[in-house]
C-alpha atoms as a PDB file:
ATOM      1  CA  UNK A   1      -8.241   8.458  22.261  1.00  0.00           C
ATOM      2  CA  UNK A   2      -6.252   6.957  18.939  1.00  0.00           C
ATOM      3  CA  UNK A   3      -7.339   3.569  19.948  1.00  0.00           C
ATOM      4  CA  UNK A   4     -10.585   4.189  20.512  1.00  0.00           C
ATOM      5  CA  UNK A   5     -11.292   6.442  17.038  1.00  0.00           C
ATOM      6  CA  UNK A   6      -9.421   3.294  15.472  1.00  0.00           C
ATOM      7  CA  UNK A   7     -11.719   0.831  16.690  1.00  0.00           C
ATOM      8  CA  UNK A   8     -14.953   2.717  15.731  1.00  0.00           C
ATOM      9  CA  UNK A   9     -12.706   3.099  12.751  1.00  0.00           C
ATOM     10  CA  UNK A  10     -12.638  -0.653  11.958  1.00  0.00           C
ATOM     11  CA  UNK A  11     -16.866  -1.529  13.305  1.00  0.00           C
ATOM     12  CA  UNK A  12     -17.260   1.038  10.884  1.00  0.00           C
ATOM     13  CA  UNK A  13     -15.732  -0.683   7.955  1.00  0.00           C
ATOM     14  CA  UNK A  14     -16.902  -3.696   8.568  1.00  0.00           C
ATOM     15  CA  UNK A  15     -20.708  -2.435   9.122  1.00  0.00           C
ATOM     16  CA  UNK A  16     -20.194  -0.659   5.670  1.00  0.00           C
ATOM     17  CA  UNK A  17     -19.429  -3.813   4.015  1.00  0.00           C
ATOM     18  CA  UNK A  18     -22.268  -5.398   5.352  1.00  0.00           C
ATOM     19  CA  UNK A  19     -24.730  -2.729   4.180  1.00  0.00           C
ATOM     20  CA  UNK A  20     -23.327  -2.691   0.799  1.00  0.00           C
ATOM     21  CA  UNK A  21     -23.716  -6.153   0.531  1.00  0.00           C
ATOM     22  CA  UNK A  22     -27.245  -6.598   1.775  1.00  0.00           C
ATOM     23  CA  UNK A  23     -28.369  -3.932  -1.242  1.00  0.00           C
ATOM     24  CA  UNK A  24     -30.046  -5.462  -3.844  1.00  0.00           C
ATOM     25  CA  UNK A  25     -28.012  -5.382  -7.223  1.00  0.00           C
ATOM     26  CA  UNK A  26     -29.412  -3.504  -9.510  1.00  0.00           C
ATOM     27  CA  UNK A  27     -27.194  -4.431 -12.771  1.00  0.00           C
ATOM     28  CA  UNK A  28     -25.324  -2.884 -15.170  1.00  0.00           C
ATOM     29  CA  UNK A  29     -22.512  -2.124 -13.361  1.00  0.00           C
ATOM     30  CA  UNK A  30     -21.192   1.487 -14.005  1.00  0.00           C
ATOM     31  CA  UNK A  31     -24.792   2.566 -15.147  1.00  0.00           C
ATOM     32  CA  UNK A  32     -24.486  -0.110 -18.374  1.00  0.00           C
ATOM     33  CA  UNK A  33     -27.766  -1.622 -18.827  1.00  0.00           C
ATOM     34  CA  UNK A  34     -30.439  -1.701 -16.037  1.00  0.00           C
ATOM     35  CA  UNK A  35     -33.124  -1.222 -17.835  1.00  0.00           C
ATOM     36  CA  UNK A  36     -35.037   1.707 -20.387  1.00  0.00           C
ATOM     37  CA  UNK A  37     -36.584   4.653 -19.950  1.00  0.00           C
ATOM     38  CA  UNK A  38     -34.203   6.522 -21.377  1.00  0.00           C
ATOM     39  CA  UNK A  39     -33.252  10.454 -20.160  1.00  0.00           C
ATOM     40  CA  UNK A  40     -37.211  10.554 -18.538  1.00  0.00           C
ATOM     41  CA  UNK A  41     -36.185   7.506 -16.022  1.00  0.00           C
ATOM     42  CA  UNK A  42     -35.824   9.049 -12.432  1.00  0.00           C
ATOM     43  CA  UNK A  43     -33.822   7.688  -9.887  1.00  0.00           C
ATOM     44  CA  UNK A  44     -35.842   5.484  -6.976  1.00  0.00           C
ATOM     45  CA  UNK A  45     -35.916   7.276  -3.696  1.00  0.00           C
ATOM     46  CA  UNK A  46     -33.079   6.431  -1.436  1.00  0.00           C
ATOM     47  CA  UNK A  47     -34.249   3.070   0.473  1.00  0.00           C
ATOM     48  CA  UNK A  48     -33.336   2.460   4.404  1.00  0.00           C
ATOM     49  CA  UNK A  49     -30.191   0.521   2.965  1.00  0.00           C
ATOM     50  CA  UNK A  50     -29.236   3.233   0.730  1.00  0.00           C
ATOM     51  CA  UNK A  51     -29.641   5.792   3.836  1.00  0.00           C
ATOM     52  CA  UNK A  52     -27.427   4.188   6.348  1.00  0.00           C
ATOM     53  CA  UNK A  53     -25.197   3.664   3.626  1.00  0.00           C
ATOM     54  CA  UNK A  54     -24.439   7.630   3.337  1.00  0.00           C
ATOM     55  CA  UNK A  55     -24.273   7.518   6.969  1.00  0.00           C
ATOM     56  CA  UNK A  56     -21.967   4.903   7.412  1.00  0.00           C
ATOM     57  CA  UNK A  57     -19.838   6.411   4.195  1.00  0.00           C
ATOM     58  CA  UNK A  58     -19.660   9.775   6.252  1.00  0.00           C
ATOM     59  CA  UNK A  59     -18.296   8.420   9.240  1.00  0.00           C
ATOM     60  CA  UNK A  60     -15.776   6.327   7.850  1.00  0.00           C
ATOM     61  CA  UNK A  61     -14.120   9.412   5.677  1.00  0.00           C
ATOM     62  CA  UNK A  62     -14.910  11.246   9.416  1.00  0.00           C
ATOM     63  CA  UNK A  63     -12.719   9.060  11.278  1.00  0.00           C
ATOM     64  CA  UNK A  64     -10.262   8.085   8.458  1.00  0.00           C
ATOM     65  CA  UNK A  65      -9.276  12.297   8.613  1.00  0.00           C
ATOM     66  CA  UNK A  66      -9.533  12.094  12.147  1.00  0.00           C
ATOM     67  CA  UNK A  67      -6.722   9.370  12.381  1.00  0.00           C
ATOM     68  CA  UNK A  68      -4.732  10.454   9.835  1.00  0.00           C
ATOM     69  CA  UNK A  69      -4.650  14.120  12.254  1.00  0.00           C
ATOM     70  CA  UNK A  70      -3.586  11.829  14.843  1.00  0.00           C
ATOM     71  CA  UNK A  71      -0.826  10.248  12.711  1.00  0.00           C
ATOM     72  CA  UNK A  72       0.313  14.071  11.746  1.00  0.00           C
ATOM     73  CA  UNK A  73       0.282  14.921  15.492  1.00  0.00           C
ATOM     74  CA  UNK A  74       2.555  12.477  16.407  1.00  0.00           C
ATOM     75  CA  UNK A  75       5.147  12.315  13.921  1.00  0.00           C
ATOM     76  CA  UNK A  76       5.680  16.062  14.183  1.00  0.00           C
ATOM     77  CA  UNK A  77       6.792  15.712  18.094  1.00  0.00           C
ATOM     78  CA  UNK A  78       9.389  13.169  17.326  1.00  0.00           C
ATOM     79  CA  UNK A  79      10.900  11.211  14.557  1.00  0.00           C
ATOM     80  CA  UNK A  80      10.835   7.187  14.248  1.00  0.00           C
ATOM     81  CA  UNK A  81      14.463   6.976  14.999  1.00  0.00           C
ATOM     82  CA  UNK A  82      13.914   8.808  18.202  1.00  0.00           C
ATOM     83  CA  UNK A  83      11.491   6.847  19.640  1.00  0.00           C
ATOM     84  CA  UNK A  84      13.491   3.695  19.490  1.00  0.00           C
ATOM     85  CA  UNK A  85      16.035   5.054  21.094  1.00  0.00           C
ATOM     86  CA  UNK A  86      18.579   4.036  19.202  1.00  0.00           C
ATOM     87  CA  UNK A  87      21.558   5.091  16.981  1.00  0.00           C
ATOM     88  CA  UNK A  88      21.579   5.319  13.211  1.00  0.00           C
ATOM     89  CA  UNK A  89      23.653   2.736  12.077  1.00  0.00           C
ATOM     90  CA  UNK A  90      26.737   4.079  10.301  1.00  0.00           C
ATOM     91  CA  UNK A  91      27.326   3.650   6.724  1.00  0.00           C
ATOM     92  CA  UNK A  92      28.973   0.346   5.829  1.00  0.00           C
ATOM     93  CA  UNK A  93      32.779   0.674   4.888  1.00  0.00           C
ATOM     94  CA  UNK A  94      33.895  -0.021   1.913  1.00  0.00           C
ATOM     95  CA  UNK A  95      35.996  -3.159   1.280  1.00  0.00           C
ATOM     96  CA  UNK A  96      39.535  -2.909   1.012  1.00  0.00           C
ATOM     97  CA  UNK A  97      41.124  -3.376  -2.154  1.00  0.00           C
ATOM     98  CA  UNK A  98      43.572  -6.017  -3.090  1.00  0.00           C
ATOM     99  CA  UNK A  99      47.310  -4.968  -3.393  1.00  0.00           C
ATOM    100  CA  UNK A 100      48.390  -3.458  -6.820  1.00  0.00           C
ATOM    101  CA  UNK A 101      49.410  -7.174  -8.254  1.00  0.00           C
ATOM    102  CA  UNK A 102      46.000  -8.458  -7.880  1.00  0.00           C
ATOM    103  CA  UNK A 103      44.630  -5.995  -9.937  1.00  0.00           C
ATOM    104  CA  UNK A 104      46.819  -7.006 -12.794  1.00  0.00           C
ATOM    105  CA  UNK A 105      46.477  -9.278 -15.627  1.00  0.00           C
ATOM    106  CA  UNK A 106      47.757 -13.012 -15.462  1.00  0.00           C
ATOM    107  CA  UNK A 107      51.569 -13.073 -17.175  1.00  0.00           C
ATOM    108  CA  UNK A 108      51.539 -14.473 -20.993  1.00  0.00           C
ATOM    109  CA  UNK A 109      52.631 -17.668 -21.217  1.00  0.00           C
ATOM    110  CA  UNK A 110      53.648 -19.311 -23.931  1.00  0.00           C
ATOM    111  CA  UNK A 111      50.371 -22.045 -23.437  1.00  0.00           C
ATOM    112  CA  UNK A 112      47.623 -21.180 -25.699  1.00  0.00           C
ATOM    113  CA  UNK A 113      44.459 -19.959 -23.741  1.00  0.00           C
ATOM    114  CA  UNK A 114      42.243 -22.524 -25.258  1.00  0.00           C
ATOM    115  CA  UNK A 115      42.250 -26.041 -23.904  1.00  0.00           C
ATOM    116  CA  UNK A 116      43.875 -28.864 -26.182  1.00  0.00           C
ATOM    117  CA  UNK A 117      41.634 -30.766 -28.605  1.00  0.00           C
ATOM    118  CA  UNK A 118      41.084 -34.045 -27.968  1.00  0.00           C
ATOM    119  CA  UNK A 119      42.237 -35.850 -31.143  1.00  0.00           C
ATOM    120  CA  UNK A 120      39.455 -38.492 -32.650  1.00  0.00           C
END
């Protein structure tokens, strides 16, 4: 039943696209522009594009909520780990540390720490 709601799931997108893409721009985007009027311009009734639109809109949030039940379904009988049947892998140890005179600073010596200049 998942599969099939996802494949109407994905015709659905892509018929969406198409339909938005078919409309005829009407410019301005975000309501900038497209054209006077002013507060008496009414809005154009909804064309046969603008219609199936909605439709299409509708069933995509339908089945988009209808999956993501599906998804809350199944993760509540069982976790990830479960299903693949495997163990959780166990922390990784921590390395062992060096013996006591590694940890210490070189001896002084009585060479200088700097290397010797080279005399021009």
């Amino acid at each position: 039943m998942q599969n099939v709601v996802l494949i109407v799931h994905l015709l659905l997108a892509l018929a969406l696209t198409g339909v938005v893409l078919l409309q005829r721009s009407e410019g301005g985007g975000l309501g900038i522009g497209g054209g006077g009027g002013g507060p008496q311009a009414s809005r154009p009734p909804l064309t046969g594009l603008a219609k199936m639109t909605w439709a299409l809109a509708i069933a995509f949030i339908a089945t988009s909520l209808t999956l993501t039940i599906f998804a809350a379904q199944q993760s509540a009988t069982s976790s990830v780990l479960d299903r693949l049947g495997t163990p959780a892998p166990a922390a990784p140890s921590a390395p062992a540390l060096p013996d006591g005179d590694g940890l210490l600073p070189p001896p002084a010596m009585d060479e200088p720490l700097t290397p010797p200049r080279a005399e021009d």
